[in-house]
N, C-alpha and C. Protein backbone atom coordinates (compact mmCIF):
# COMPACT_ATOMS: atom_id res chain seq x y z
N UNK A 1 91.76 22.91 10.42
CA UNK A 1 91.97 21.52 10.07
C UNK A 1 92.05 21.35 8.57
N UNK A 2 90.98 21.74 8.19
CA UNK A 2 91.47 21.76 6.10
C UNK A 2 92.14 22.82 5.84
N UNK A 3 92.79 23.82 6.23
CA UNK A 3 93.87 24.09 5.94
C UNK A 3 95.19 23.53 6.04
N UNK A 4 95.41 22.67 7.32
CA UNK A 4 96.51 21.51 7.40
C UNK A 4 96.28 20.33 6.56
N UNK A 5 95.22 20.40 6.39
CA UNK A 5 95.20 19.23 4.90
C UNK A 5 95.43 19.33 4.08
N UNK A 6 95.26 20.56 3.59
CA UNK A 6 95.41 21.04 1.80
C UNK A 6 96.56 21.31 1.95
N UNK A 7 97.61 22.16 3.07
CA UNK A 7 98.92 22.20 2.98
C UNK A 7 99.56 21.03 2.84
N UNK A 8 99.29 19.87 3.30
CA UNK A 8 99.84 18.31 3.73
C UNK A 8 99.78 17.58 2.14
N UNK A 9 98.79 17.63 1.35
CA UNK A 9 98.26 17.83 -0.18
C UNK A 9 99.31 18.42 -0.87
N UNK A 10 99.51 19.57 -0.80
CA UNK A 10 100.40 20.47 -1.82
C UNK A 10 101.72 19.87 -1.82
N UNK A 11 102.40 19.38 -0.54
CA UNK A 11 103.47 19.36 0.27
C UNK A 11 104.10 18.17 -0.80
N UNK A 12 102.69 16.79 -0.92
CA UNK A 12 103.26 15.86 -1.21
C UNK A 12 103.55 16.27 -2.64
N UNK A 13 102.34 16.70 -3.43
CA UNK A 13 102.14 17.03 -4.89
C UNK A 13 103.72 17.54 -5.24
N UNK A 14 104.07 18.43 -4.24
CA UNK A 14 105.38 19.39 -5.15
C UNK A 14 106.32 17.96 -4.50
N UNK A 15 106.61 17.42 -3.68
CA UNK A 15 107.73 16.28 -3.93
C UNK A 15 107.64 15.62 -4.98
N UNK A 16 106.68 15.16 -5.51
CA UNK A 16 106.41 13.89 -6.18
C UNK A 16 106.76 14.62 -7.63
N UNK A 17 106.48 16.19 -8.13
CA UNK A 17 106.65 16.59 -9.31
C UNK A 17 108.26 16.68 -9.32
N UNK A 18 109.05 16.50 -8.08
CA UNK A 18 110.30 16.75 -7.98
C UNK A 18 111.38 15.52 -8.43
N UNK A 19 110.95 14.64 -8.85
CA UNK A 19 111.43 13.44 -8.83
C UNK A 19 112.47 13.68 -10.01
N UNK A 20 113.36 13.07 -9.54
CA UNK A 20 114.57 12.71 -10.40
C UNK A 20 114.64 11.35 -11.78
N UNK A 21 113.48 10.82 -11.62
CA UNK A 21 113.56 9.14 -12.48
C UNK A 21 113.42 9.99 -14.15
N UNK A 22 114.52 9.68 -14.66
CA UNK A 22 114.92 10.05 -16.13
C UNK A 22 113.99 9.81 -17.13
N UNK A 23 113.01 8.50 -16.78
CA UNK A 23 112.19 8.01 -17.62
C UNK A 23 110.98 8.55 -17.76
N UNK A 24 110.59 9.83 -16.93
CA UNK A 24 109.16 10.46 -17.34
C UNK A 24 108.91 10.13 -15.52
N UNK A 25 107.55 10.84 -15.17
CA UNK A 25 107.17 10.92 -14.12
C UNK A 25 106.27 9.91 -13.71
N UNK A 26 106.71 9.20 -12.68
CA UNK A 26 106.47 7.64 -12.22
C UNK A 26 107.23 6.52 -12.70
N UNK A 27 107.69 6.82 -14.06
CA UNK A 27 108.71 5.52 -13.93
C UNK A 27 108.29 4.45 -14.58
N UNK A 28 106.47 3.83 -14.32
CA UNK A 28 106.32 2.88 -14.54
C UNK A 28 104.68 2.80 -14.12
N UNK A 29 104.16 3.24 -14.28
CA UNK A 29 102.71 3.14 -14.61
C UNK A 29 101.97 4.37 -14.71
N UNK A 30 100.64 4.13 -15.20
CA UNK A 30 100.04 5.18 -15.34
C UNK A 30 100.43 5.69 -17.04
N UNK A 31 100.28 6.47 -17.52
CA UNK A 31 100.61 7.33 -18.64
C UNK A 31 98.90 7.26 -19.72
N UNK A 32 99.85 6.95 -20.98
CA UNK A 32 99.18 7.58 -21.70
C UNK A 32 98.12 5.96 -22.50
N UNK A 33 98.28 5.17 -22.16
CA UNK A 33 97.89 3.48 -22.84
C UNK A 33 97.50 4.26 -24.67
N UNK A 34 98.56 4.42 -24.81
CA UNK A 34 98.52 4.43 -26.49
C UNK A 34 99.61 3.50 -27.32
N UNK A 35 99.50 3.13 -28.16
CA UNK A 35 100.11 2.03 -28.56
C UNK A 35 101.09 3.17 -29.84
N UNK A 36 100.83 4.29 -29.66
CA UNK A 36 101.52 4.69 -30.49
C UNK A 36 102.06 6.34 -29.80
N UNK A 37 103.92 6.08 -29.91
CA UNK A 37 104.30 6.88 -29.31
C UNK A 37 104.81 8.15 -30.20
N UNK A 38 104.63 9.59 -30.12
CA UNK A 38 104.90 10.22 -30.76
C UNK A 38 106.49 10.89 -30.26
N UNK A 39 107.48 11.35 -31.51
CA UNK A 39 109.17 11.40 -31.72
C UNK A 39 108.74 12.80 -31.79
N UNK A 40 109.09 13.82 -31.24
CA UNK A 40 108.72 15.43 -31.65
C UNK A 40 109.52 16.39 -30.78
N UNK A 41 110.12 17.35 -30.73
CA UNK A 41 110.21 18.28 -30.07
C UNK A 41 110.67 18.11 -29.12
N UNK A 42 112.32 17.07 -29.84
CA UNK A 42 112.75 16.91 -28.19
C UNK A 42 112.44 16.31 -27.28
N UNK A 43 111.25 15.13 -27.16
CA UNK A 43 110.58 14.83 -26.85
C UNK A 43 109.54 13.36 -26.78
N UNK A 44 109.13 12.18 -26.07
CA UNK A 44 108.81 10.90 -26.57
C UNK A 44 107.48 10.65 -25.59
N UNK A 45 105.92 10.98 -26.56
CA UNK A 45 104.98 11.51 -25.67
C UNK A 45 103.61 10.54 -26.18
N UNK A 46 102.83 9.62 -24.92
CA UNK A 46 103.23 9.74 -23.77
C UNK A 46 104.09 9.09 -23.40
N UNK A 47 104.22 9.30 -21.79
CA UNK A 47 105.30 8.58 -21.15
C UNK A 47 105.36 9.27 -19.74
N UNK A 48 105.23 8.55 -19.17
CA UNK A 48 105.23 6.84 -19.16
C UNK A 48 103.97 6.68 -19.55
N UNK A 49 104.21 5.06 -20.60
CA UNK A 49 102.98 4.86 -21.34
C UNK A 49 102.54 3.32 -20.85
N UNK A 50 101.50 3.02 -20.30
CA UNK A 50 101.01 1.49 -20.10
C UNK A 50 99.84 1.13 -21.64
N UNK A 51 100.86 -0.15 -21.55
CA UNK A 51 100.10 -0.88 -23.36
C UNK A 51 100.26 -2.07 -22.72
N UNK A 52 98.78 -3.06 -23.68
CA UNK A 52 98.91 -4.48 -23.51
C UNK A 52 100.31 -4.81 -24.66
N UNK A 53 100.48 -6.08 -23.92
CA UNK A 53 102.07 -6.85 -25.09
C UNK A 53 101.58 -6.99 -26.82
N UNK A 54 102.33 -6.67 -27.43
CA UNK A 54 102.06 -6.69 -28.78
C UNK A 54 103.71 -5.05 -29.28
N UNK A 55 102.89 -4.74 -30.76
CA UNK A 55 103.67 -3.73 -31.17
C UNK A 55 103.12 -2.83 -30.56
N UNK A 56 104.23 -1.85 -31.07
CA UNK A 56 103.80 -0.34 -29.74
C UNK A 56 104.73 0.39 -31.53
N UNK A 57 104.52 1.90 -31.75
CA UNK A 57 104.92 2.44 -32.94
C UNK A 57 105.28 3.64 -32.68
N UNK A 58 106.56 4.20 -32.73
CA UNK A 58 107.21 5.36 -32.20
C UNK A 58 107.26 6.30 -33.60
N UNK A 59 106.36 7.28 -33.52
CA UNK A 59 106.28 8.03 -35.10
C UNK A 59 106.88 9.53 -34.86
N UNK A 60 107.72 9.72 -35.93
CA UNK A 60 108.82 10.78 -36.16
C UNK A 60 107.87 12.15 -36.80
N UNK A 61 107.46 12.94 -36.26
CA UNK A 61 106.43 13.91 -36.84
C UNK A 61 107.61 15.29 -37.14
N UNK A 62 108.66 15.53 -36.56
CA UNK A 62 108.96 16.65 -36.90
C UNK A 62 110.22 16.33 -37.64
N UNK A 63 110.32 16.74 -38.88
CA UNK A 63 111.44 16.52 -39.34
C UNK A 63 112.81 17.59 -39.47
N UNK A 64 112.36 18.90 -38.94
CA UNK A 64 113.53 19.16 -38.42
C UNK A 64 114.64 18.84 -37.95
N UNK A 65 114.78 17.84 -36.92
CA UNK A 65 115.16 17.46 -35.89
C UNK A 65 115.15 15.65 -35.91
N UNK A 66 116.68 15.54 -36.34
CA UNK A 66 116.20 13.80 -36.11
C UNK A 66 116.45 13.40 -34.75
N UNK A 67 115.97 12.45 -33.97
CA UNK A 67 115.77 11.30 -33.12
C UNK A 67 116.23 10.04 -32.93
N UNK A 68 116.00 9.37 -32.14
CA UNK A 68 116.69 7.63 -32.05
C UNK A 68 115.58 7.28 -31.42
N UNK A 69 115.66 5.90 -30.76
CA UNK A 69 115.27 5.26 -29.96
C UNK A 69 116.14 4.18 -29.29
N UNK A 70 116.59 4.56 -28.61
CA UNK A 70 118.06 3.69 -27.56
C UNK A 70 117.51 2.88 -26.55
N UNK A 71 117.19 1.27 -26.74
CA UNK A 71 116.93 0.61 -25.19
C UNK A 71 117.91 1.13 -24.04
N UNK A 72 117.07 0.92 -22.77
CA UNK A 72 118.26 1.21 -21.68
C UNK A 72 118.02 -0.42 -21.00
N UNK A 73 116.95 -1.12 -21.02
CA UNK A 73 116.35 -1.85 -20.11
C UNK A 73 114.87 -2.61 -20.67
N UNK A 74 114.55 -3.63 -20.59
CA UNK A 74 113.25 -4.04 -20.90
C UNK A 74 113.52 -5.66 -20.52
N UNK A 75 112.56 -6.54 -20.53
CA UNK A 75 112.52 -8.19 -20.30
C UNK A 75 112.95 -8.64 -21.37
N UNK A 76 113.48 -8.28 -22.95
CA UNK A 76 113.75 -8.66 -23.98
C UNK A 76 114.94 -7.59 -25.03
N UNK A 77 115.54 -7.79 -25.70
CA UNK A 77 116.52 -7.21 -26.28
C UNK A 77 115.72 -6.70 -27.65
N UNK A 78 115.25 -5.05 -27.75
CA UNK A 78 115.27 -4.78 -28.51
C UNK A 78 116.47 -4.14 -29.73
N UNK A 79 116.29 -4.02 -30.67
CA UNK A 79 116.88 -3.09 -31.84
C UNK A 79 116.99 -1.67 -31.71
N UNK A 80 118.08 -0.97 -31.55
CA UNK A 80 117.96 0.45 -31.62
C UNK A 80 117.65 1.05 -32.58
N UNK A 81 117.29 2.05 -33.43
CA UNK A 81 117.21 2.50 -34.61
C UNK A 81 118.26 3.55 -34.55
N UNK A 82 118.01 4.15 -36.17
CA UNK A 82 119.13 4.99 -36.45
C UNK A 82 118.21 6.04 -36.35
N UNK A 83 119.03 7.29 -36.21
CA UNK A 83 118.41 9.07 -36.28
C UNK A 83 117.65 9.16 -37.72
N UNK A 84 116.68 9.16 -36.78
CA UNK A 84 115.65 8.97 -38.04
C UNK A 84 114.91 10.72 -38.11
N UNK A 85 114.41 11.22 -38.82
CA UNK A 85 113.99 12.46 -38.87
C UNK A 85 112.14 12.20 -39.38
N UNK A 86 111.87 11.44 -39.76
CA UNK A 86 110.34 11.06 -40.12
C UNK A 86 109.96 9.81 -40.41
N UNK A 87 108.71 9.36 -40.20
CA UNK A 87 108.33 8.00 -40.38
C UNK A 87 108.55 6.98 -38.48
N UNK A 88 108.25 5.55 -38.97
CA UNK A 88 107.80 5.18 -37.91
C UNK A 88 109.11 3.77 -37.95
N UNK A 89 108.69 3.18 -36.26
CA UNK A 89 109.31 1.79 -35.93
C UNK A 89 108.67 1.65 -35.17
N UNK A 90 108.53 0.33 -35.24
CA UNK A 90 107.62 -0.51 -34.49
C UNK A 90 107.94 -2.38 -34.21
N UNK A 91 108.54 -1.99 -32.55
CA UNK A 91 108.76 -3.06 -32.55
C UNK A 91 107.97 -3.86 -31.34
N UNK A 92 107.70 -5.43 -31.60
CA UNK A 92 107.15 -5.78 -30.97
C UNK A 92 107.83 -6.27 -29.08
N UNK A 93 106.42 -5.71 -28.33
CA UNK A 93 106.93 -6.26 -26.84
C UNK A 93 106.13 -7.11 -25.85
N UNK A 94 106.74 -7.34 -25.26
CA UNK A 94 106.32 -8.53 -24.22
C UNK A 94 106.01 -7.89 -23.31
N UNK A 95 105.56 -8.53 -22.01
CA UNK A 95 105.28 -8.13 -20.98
C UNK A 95 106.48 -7.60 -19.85
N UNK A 96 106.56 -6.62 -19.61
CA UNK A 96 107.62 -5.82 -18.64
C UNK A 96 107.71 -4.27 -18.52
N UNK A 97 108.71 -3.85 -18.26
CA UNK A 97 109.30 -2.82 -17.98
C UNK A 97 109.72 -2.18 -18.66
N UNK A 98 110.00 -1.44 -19.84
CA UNK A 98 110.88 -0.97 -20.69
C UNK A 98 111.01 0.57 -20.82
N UNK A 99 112.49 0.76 -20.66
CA UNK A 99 113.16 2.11 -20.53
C UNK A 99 114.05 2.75 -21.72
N UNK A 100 113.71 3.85 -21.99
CA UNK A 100 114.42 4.02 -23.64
C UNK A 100 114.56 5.44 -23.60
N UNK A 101 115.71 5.92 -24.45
CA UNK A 101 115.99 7.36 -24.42
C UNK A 101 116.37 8.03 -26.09
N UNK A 102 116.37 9.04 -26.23
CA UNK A 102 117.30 9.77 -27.61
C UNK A 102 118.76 9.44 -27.39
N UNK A 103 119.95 8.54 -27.73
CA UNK A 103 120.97 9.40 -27.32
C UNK A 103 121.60 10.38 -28.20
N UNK A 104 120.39 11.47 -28.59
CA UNK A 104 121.37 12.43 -29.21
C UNK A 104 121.03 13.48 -28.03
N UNK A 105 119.86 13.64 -27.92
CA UNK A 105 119.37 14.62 -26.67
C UNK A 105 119.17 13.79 -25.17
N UNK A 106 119.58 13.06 -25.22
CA UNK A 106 119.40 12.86 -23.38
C UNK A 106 120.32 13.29 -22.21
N UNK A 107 121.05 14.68 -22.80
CA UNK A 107 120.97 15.62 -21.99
C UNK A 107 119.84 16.59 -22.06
N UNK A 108 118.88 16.09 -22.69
CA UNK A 108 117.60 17.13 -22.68
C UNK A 108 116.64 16.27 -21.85
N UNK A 109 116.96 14.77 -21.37
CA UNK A 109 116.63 14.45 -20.97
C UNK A 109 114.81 13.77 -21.71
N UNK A 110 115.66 13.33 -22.81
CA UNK A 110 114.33 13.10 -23.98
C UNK A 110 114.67 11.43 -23.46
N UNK A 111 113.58 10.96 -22.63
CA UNK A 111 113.51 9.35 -22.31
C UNK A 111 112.06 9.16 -22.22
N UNK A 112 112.16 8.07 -21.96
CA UNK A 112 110.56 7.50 -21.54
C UNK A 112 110.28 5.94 -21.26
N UNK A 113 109.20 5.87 -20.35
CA UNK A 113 109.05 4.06 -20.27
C UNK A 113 107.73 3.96 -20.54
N UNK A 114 108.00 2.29 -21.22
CA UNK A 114 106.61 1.67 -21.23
C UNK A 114 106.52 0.76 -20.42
N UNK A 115 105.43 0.92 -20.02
CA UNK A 115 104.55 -0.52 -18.93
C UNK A 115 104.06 -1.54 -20.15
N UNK A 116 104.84 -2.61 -20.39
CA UNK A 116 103.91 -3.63 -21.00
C UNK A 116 103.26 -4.41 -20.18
N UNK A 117 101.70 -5.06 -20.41
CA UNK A 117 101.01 -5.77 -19.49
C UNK A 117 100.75 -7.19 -20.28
């Protein structure tokens, strides 16, 4: 019997790591509740991130490698920025949904959402 459980367990675990949603794993809740998102390595971490409404600050740590920040989606029309290689933006949000990607790498699949509350 707990062996058909823990298999039934694993079963779901590996679907759920299988997910296709572009924006990070879940989509939309849960993550990292930091108000400040780090630009690095290819990369926009955490994410999915739940923050109360206010600014949220996306900081450029590796300067190798510049970055964007491209809305896809949110309750309000943000500003995209330009390929930035270091330093920060910070713009303010409301309460919703918001979905955002690199488009220099989002065939690397560099996206992420925030849960605003």
């Amino acid at each position: 019997m707990h062996f058909e459980r823990l298999a039934l367990i694993v079963a779901a675990a590996a679907v759920a790591s299988c997910s296709s949603n572009p924006y990070g794993p879940g989509g939309g809740g849960g993550g990292g509740h930091s108000t400040t998102i780090s630009v690095s390595n290819n990369r926009f971490s955490p994410t999915p991130d739940t923050v109360s409404a206010g600014q949220v600050t996306f900081s450029w740590s590796n300067a190798s490698n510049g970055h964007n920040v491209t809305w896809d989606s949110g309750p309000d029309t943000q500003t995209n920025t330009n390929t930035v290689m270091t330093g920060t933006y910070s713009p303010t949000l409301i309460a919703g949904t918001y979905h955002y990607h690199c488009s220099i790498h989002v065939s690397l699949g560099m996206s992420g959402t925030i849960v605003v509350q």
